[in-house]
PDB file of N, CA and C in Angstrom:
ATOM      1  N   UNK A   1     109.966 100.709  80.345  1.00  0.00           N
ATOM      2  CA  UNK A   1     109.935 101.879  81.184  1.00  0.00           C
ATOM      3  C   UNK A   1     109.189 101.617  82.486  1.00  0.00           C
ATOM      4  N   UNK A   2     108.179 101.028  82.615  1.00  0.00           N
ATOM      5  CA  UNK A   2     107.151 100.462  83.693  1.00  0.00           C
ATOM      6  C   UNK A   2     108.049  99.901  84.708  1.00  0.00           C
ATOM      7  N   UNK A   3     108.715  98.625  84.078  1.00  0.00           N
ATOM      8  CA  UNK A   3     109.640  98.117  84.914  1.00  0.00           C
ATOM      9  C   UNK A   3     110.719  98.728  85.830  1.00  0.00           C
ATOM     10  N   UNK A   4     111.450  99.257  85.011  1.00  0.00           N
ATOM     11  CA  UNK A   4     112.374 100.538  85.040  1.00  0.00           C
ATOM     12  C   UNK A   4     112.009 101.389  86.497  1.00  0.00           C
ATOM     13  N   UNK A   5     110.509 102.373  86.173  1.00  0.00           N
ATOM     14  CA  UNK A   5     109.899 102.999  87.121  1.00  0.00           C
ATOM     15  C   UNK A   5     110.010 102.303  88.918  1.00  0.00           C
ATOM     16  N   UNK A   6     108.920 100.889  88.870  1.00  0.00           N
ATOM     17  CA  UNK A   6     108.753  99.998  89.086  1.00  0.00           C
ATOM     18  C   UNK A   6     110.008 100.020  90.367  1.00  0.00           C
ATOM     19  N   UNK A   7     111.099  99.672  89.752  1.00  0.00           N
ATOM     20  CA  UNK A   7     112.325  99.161  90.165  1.00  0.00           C
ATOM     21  C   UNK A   7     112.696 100.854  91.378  1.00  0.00           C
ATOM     22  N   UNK A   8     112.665 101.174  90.852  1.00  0.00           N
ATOM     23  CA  UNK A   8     113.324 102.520  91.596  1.00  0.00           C
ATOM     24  C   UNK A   8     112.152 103.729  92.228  1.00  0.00           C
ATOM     25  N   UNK A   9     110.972 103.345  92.140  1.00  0.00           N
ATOM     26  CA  UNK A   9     110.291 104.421  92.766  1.00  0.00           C
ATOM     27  C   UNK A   9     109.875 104.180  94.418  1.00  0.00           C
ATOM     28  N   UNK A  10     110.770 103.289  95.126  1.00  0.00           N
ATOM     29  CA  UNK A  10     110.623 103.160  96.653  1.00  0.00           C
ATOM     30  C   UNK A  10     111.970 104.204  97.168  1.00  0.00           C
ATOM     31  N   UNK A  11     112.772 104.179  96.110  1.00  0.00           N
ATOM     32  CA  UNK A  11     113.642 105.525  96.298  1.00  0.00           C
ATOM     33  C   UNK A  11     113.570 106.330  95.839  1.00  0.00           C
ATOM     34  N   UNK A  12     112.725 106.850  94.364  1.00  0.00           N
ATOM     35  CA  UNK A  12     112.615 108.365  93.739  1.00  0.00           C
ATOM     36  C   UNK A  12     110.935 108.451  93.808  1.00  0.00           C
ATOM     37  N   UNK A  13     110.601 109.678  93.649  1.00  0.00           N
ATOM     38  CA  UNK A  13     109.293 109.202  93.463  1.00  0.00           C
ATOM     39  C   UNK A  13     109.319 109.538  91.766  1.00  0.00           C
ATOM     40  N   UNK A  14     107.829 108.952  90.973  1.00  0.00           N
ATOM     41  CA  UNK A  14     107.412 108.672  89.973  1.00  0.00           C
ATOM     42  C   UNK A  14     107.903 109.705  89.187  1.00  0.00           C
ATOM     43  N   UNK A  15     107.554 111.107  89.569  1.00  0.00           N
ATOM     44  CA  UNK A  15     107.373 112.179  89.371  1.00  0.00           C
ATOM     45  C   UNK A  15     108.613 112.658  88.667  1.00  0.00           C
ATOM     46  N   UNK A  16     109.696 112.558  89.880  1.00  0.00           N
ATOM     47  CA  UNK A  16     111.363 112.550  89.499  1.00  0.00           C
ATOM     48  C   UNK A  16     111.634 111.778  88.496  1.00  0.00           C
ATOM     49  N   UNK A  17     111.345 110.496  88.373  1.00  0.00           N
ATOM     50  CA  UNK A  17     112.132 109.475  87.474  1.00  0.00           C
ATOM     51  C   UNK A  17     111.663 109.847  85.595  1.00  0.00           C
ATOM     52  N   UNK A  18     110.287 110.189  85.887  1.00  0.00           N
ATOM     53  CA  UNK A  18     109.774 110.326  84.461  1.00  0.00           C
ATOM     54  C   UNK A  18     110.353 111.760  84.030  1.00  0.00           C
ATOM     55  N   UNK A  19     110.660 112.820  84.930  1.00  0.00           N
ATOM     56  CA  UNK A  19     111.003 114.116  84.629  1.00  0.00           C
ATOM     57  C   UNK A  19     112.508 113.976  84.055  1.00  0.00           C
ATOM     58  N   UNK A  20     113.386 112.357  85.102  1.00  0.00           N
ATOM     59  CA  UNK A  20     115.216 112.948  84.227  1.00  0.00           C
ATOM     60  C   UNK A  20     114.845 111.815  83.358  1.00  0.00           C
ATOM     61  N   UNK A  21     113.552 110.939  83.119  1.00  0.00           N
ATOM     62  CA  UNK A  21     114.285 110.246  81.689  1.00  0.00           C
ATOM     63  C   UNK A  21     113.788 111.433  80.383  1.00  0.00           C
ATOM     64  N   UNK A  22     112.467 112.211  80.946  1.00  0.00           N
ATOM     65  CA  UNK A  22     112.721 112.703  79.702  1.00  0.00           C
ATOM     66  C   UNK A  22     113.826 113.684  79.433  1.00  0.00           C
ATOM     67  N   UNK A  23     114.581 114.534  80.408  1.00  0.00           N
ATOM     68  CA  UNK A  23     115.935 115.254  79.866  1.00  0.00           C
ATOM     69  C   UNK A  23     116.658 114.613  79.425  1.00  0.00           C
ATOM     70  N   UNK A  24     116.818 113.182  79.995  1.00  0.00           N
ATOM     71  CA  UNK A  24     117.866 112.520  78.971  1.00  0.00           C
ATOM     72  C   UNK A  24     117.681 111.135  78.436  1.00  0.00           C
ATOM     73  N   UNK A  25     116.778 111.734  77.712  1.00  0.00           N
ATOM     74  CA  UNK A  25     116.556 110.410  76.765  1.00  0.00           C
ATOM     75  C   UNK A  25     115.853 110.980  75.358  1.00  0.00           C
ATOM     76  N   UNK A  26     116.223 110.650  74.078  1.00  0.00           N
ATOM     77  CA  UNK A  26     115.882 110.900  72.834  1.00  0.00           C
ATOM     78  C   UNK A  26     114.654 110.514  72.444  1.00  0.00           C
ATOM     79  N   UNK A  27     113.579 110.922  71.956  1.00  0.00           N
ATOM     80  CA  UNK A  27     112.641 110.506  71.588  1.00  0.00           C
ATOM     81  C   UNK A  27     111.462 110.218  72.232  1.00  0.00           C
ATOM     82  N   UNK A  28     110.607 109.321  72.921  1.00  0.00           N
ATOM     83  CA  UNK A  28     109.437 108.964  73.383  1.00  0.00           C
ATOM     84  C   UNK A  28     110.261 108.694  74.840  1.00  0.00           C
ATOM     85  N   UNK A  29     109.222 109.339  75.621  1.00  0.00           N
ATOM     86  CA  UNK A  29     109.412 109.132  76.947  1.00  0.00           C
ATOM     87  C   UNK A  29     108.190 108.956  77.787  1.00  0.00           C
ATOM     88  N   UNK A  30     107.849 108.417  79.091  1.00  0.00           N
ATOM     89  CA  UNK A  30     106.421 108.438  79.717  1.00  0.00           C
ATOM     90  C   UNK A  30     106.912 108.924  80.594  1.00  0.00           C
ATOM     91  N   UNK A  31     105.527 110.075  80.973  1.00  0.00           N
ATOM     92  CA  UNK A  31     105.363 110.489  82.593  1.00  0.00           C
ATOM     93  C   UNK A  31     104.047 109.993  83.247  1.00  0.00           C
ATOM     94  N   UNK A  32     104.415 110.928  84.270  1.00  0.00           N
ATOM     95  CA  UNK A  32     103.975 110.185  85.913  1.00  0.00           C
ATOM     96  C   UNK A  32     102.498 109.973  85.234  1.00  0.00           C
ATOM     97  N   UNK A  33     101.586 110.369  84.740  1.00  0.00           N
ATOM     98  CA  UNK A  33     100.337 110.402  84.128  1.00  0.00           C
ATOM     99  C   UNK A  33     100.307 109.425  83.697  1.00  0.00           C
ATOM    100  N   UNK A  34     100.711 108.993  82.171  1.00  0.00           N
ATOM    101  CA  UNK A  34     101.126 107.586  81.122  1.00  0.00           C
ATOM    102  C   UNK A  34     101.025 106.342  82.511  1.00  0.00           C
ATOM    103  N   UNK A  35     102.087 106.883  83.353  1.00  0.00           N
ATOM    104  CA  UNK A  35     103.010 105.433  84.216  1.00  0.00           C
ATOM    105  C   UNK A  35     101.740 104.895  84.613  1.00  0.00           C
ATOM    106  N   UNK A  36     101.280 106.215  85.576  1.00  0.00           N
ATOM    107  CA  UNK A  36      99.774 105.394  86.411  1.00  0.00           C
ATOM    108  C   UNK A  36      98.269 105.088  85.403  1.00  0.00           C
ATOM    109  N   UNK A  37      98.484 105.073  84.253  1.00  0.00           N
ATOM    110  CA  UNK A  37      97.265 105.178  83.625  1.00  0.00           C
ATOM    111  C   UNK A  37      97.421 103.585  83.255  1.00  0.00           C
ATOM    112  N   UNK A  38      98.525 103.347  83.008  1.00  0.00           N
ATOM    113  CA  UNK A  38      99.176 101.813  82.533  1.00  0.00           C
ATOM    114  C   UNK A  38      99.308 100.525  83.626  1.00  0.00           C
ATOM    115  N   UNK A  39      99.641 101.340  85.258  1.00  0.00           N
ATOM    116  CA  UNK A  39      99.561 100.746  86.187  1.00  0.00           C
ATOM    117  C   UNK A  39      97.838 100.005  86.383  1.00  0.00           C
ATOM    118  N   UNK A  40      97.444 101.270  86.087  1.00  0.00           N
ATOM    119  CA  UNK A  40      95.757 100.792  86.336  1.00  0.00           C
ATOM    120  C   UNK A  40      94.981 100.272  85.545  1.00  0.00           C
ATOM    121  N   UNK A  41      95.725  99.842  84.250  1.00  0.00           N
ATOM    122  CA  UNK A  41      94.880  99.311  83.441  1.00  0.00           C
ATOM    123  C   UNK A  41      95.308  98.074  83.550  1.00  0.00           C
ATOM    124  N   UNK A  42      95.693  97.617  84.062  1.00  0.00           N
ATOM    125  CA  UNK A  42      96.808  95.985  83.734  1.00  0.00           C
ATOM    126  C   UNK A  42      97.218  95.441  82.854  1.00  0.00           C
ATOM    127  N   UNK A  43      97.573  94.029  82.645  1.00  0.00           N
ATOM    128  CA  UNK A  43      97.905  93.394  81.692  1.00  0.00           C
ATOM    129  C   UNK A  43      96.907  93.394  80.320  1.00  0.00           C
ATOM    130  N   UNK A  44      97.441  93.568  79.550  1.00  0.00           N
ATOM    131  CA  UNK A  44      96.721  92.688  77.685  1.00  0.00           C
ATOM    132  C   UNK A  44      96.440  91.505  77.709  1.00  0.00           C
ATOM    133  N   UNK A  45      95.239  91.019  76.699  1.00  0.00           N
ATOM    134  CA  UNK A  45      95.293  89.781  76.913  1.00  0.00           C
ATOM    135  C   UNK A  45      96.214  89.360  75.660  1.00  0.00           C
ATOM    136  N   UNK A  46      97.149  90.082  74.959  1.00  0.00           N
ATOM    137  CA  UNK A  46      98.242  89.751  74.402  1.00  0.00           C
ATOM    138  C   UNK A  46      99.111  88.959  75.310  1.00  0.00           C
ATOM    139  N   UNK A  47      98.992  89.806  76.164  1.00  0.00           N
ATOM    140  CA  UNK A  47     100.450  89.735  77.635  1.00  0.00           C
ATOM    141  C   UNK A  47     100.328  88.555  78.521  1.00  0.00           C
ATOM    142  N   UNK A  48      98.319  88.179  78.713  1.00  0.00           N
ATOM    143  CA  UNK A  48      97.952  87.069  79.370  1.00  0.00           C
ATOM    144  C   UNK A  48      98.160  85.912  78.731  1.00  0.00           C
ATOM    145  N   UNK A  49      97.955  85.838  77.160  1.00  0.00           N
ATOM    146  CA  UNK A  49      98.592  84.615  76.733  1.00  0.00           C
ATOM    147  C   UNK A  49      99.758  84.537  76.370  1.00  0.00           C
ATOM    148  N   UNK A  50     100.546  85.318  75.906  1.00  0.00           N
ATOM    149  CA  UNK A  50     102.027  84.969  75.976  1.00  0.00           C
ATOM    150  C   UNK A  50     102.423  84.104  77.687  1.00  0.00           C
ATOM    151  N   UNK A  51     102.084  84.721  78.818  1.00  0.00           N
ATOM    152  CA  UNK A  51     102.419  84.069  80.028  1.00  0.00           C
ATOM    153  C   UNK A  51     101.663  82.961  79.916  1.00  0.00           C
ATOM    154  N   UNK A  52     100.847  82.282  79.579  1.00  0.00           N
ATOM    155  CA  UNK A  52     100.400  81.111  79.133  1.00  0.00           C
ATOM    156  C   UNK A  52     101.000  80.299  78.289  1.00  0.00           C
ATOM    157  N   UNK A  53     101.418  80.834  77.221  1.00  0.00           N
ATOM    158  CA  UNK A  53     102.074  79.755  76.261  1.00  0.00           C
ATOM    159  C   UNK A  53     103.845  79.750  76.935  1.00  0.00           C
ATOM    160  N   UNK A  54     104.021  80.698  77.510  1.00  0.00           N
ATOM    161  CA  UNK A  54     105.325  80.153  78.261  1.00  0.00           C
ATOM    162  C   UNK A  54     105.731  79.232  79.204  1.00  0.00           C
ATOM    163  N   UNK A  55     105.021  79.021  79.878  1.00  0.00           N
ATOM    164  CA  UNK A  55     104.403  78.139  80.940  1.00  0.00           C
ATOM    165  C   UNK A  55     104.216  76.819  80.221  1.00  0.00           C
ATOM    166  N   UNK A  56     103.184  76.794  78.904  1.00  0.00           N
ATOM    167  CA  UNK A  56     103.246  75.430  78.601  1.00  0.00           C
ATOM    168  C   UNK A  56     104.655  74.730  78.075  1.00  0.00           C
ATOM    169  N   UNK A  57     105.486  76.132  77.357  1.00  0.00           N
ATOM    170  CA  UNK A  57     106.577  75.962  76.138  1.00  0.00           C
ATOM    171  C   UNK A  57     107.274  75.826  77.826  1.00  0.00           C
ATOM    172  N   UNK A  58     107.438  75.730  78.951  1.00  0.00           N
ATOM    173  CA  UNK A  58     108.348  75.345  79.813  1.00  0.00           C
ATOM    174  C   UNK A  58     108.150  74.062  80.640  1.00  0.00           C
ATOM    175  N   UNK A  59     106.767  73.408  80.550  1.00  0.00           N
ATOM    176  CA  UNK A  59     106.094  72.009  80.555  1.00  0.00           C
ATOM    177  C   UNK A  59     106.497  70.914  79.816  1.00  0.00           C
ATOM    178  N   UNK A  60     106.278  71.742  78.475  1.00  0.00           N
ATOM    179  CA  UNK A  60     107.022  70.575  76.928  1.00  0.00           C
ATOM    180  C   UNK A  60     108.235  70.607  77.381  1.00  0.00           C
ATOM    181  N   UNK A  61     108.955  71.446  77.541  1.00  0.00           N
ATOM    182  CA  UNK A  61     110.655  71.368  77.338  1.00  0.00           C
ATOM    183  C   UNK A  61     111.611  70.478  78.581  1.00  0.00           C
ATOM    184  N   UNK A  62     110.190  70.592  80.084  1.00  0.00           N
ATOM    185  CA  UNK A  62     110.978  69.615  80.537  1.00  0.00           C
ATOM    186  C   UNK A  62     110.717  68.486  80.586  1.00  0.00           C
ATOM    187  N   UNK A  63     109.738  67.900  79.914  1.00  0.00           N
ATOM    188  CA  UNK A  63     109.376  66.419  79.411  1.00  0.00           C
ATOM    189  C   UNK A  63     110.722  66.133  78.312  1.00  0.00           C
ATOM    190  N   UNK A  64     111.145  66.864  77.462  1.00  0.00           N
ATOM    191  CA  UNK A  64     111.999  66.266  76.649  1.00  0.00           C
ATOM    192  C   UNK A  64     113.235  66.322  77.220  1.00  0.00           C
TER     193      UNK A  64
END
């Protein structure tokens, strides 16, 4: 959804985009609140090492 937002809020603002996904979308949706609370918290360090071990898993792979 971040991404999503992300992608299209230099043409909608935040506000709009989180208001039609939740009319049309089933189940869990984020608004403008959620979006920027997530913007400002940054990455996980789940998220920091996954981009780490990808990086290496793309080091190994072009040695072989």
């Amino acid at each position: 959804m971040i991404t999503f937002i992300d992608g299209y809020r230099d043409r909608f603002s935040v506000e709009f985009i989180c208001t039609t996904l939740k009319a049309y979308r089933i189940g869990g949706f984020i608004n403008s609140r959620r979006y920027r609370q997530s913007k400002a918290r940054g990455l996980s360090s789940r998220r920091l090492r996954d981009i780490a071990l990808l990086e290496r898993i793309g080091v190994v792979q072009n040695k072989n």
